[in-house]
Protein backbone atom coordinates (compact mmCIF):
# COMPACT_ATOMS: atom_id res chain seq x y z
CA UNK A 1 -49.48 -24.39 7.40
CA UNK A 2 -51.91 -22.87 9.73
CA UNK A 3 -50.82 -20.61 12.64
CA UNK A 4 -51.78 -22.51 16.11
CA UNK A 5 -53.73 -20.52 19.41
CA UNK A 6 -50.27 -20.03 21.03
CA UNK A 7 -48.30 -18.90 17.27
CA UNK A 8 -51.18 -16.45 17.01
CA UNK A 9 -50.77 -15.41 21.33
CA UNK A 10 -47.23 -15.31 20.72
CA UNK A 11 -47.21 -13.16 17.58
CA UNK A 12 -49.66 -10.62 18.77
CA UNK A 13 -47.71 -10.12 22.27
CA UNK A 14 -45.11 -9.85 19.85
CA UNK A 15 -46.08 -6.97 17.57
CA UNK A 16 -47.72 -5.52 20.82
CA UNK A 17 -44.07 -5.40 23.00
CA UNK A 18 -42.09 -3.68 19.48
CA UNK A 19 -45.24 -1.08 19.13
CA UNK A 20 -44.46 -0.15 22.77
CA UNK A 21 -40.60 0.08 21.91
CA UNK A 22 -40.99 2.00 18.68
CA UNK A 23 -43.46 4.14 19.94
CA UNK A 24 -41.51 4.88 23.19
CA UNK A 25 -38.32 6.13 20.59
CA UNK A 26 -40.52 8.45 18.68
CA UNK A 27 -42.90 9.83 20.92
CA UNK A 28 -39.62 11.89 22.67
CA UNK A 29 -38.40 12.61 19.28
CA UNK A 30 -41.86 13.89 18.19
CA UNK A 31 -41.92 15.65 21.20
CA UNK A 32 -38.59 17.27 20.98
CA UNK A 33 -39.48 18.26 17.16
CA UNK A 34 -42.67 20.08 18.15
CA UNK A 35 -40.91 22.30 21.43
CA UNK A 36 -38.24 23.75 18.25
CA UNK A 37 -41.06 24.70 15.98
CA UNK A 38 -43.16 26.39 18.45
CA UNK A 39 -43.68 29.65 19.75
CA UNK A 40 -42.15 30.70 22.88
CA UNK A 41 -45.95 31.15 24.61
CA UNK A 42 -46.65 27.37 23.90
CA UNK A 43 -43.50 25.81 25.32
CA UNK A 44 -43.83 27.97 28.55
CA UNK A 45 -47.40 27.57 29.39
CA UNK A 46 -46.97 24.06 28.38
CA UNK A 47 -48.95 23.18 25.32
CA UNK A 48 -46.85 21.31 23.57
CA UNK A 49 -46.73 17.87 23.50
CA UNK A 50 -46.54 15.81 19.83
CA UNK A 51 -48.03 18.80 17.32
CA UNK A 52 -46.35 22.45 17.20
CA UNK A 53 -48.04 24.99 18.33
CA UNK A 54 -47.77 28.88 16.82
CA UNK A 55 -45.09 27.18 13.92
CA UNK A 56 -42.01 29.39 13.72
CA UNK A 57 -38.48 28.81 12.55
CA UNK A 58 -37.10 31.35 14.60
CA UNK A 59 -35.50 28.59 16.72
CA UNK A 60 -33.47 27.41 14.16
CA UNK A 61 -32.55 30.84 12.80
CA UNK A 62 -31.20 32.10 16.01
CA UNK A 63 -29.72 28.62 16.50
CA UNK A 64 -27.50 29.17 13.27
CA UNK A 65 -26.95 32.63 13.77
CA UNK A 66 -25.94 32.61 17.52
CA UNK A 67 -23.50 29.39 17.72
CA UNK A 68 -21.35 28.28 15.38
CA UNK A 69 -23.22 25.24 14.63
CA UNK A 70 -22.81 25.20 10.90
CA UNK A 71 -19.01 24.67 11.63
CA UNK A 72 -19.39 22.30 14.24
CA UNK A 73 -22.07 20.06 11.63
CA UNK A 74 -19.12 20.91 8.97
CA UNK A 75 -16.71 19.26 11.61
CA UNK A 76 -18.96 16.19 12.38
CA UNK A 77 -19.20 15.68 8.62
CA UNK A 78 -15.49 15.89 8.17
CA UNK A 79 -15.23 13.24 11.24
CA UNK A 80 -17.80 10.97 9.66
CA UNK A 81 -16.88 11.03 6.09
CA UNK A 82 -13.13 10.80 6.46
CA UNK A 83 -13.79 8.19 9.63
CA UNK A 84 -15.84 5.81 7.86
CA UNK A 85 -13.21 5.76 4.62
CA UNK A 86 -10.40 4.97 6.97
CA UNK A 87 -11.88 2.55 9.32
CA UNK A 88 -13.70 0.62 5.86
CA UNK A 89 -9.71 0.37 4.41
CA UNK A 90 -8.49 -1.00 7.68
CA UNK A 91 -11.30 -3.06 8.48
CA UNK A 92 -11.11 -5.05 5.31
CA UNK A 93 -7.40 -4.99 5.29
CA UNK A 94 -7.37 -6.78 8.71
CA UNK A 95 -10.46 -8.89 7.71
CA UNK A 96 -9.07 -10.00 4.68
CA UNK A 97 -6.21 -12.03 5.46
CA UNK A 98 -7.76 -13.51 8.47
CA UNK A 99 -10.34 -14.49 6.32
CA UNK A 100 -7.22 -17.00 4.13
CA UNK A 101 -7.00 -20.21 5.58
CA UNK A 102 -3.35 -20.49 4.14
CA UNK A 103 -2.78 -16.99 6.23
CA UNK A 104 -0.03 -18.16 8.61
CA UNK A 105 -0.79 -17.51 12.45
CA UNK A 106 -4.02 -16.36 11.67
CA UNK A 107 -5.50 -17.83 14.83
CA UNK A 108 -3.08 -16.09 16.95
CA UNK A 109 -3.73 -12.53 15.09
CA UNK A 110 -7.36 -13.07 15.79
CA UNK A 111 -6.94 -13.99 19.38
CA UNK A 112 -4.65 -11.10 19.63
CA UNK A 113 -7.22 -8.72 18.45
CA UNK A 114 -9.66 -10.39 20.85
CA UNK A 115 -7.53 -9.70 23.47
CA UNK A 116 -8.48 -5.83 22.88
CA UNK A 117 -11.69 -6.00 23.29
CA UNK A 118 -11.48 -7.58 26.78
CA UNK A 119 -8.72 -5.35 28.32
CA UNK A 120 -7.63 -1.71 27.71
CA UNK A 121 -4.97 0.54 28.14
CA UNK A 122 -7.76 3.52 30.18
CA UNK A 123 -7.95 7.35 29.25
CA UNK A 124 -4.43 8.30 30.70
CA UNK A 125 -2.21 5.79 28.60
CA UNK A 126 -3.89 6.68 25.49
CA UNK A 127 -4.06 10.15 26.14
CA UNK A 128 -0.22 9.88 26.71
CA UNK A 129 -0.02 7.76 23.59
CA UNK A 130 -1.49 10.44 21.54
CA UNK A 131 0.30 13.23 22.76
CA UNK A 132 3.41 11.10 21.79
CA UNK A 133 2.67 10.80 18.36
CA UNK A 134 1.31 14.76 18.39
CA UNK A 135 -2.27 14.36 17.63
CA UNK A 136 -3.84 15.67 20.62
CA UNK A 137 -6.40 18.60 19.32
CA UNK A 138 -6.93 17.65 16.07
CA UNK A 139 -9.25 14.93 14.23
CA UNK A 140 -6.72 12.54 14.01
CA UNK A 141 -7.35 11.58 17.58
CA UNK A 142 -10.85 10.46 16.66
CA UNK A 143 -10.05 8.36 13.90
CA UNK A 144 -7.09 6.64 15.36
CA UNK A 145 -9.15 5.59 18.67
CA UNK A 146 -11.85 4.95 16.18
CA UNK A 147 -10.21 3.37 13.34
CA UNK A 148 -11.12 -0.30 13.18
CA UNK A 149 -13.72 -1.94 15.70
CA UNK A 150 -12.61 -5.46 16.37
CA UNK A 151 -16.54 -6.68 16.53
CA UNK A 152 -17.15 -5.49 13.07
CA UNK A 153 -13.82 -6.91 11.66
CA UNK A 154 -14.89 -10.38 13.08
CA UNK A 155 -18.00 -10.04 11.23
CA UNK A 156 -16.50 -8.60 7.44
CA UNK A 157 -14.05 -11.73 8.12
CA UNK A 158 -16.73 -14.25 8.71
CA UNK A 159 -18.68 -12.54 5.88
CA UNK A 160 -15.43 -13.28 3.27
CA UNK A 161 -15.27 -16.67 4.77
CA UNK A 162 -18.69 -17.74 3.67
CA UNK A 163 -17.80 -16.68 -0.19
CA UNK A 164 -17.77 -19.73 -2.24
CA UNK A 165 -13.78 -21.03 -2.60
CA UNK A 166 -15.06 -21.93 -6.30
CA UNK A 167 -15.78 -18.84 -7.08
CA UNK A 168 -12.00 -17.36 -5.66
CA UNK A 169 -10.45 -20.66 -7.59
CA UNK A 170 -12.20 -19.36 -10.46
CA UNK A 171 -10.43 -16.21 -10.38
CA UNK A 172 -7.07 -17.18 -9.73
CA UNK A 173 -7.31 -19.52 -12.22
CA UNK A 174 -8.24 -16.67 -14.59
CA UNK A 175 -5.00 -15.23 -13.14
CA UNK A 176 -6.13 -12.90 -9.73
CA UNK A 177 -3.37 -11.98 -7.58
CA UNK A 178 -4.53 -11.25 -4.02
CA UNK A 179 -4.80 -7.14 -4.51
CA UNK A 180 -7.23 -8.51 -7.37
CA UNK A 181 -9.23 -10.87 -5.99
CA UNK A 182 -10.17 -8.66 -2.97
CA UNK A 183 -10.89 -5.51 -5.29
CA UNK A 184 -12.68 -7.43 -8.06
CA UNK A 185 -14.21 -10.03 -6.62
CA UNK A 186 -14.56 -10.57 -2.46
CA UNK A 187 -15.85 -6.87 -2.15
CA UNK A 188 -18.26 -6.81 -4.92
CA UNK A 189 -19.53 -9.66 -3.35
CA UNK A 190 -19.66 -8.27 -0.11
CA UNK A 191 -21.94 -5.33 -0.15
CA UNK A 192 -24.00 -5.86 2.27
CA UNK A 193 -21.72 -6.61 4.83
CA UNK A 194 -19.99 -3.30 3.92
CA UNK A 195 -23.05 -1.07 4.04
CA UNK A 196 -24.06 -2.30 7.31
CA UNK A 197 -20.72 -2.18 8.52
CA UNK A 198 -19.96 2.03 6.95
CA UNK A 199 -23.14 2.72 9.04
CA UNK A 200 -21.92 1.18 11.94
CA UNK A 201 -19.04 3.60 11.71
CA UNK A 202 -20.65 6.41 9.86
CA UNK A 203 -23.10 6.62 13.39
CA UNK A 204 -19.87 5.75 16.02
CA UNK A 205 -17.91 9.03 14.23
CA UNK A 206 -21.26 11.22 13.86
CA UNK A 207 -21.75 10.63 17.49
CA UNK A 208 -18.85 10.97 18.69
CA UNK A 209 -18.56 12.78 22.12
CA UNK A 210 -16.05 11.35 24.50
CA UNK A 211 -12.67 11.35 22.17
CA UNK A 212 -13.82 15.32 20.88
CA UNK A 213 -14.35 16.61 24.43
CA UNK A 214 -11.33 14.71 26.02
CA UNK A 215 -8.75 15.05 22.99
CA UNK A 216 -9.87 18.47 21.24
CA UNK A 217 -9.40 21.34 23.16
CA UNK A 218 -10.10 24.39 20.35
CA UNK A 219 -14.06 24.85 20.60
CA UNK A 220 -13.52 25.96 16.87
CA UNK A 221 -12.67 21.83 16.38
CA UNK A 222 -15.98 20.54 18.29
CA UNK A 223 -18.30 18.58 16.32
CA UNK A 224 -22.32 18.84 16.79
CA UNK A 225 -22.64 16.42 19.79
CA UNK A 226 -20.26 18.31 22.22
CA UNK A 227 -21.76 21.77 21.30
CA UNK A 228 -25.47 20.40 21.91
CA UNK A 229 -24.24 19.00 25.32
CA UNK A 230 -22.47 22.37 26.46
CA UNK A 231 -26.00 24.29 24.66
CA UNK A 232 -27.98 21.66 26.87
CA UNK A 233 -25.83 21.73 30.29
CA UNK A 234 -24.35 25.57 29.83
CA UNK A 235 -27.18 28.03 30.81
CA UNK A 236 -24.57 30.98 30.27
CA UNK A 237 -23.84 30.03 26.43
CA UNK A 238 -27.67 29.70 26.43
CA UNK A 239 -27.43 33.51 27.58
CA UNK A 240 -25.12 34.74 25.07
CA UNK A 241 -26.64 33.00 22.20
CA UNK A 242 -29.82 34.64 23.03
CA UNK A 243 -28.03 38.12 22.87
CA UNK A 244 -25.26 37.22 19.91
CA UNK A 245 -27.93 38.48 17.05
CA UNK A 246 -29.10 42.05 16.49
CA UNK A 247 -33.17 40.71 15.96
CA UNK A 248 -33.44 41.56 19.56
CA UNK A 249 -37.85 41.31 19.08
CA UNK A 250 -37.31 37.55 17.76
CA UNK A 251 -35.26 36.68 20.57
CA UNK A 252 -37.71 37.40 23.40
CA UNK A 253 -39.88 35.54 21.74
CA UNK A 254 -37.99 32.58 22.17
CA UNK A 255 -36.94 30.22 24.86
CA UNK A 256 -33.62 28.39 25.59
CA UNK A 257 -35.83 25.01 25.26
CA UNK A 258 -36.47 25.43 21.83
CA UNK A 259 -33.08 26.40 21.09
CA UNK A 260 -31.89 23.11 22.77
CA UNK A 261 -34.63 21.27 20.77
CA UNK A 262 -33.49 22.70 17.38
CA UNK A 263 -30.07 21.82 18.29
CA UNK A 264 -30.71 18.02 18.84
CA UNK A 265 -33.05 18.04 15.65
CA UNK A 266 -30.39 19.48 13.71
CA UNK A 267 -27.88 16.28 14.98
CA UNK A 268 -30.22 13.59 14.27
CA UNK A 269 -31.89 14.62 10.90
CA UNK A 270 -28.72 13.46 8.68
CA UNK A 271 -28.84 10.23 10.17
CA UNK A 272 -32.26 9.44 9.83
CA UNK A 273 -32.03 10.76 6.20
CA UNK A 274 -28.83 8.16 5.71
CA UNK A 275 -30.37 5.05 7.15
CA UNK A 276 -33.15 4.25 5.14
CA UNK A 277 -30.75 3.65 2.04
CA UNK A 278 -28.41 1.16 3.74
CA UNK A 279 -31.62 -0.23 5.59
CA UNK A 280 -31.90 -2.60 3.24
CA UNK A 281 -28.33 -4.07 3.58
CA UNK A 282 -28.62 -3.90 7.54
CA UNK A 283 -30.20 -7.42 8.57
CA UNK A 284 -28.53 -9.20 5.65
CA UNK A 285 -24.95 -7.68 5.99
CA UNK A 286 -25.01 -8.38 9.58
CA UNK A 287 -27.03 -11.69 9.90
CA UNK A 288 -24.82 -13.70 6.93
CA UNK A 289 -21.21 -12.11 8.63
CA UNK A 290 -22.28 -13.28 12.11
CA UNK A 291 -23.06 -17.02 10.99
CA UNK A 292 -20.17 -19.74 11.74
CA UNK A 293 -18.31 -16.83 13.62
């Protein structure tokens, strides 16, 4: 079937409005990629824009030899890695059993979890909460407040929903209890649902900012987006980074914008090096959970 004048209009405005979009994401990035590799003569007089000019890593050396972001990247992996194991367990824990039509009150769990994602307790009362249960400066802070996101539990249940009761007959019939049934057959069914959903979480834990800089107060604890925001907002640490090293001749030659440009480089390369293998599972996982929500 042949395209009509207005299919072909409203294609092309189409792919015209998402070239503008993508093109508006990467140019910054670009942008931001080019000020850390260049020399400190380019990004003051101003010639960078998308290419780097006078290439030099010096940037990034002074970068991990003035701050401690290696730990801070070390923490943020910790906080994903760990975060995105424990919210995946209690996601599909939660998911699963509202998924059972023979669950008993499983419309009232599900409107009670609803409930939490209309109306919340606010910083103090949780802050209180935490320090109550003696969690306040450590990671456990961001998991807990992280641990399972209502949205995507609605989705992984709608997801198990949609698996064929023939094929869960079939099991029990070959003798499944419920522990087997999940493990052998529901989740190896469901992974697309689960990739999207672990990079929904791995992205919420890597960029984590709020729950580190409110709950963790030892700066030995922070994670890579609170130490780019103090690097970005502090122009003191700025100062003592550029004196912490003893290559005094490299330092002069470069500027606190390039330092803040290698910083935010250095947070956003693992996650565009993660995404293009769950890519694939992204617009199925979340497309075939959302149906008949």
């Amino acid at each position: 079937m042949r395209d009509s004048f207005g299919d072909k209009v409203f294609y092309s405005v189409n792919y015209i409005l998402l070239a503008v979009g993508a093109l508006t994401c990467v140019f910054p990035l670009i942008h931001i990629l080019a000020m850390s590799l260049s020399d400190s003569h380019a990004v003051l007089s101003g010639m960078v824009t998308l290419v780097p000019v006078g290439w030099t890593l010096e940037s990034y050396k002074l970068l991990i030899n003035g701050t401690n972001i290696i730990q801070a990247f070390l923490n943020s992996v910790t906080i994903t890695v760990l975060g995105v194991i424990f919210s995946m367990a209690f996601t599909i824990l939660a998911a699963y059993p509202l998924s059972r039509k023979y669950f008993i009150g499983r419309s009232f769990f599900t409107l009670l979890l609803v409930f939490t994602m209309l109306f919340q307790g606010g910083i103090i009362p949780t802050f209180l909460v935490l320090k109550y249960f003696d969690v306040i400066n450590t990671f456990s802070a961001v998991w807990i407040l992280n641990l399972v996101s209502v949205f995507n539990m609605l989705v992984m249940r709608t997801y198990f929903q949609n698996i064929p009761e023939e094929v869960q007959e079939s099991a029990r019939i070959d003798g499944c209890n419920e522990w087997k049934l999940l493990i052998r057959i529901i989740l190896p069914l469901s992974m697309p649902v689960l990739a999207a959903l672990a990079l929904f979480y791995g992205v919420g834990y890597w960029n984590a900012f709020m729950q580190v800089l409110i709950y963790i107060n030892d700066t030995s604890k922070y994670n890579l987006p609170v130490l780019v925001q103090q690097m970005i907002q502090s122009q003191s640490l700025m100062q003592e980074m550029m004196h912490a090293t003893p290559e005094d001749a490299s330092q002069m030659q470069m500027t606190p914008e390039s330092v803040r440009s290698a910083g935010i480089i250095f947070m956003v390369i693992p996650m565009l090096i993660v995404y293009p293998f769950v890519q694939k599972y992204f617009v199925k996982g979340v497309m075939l959970g959302s149906v008949k929500g």
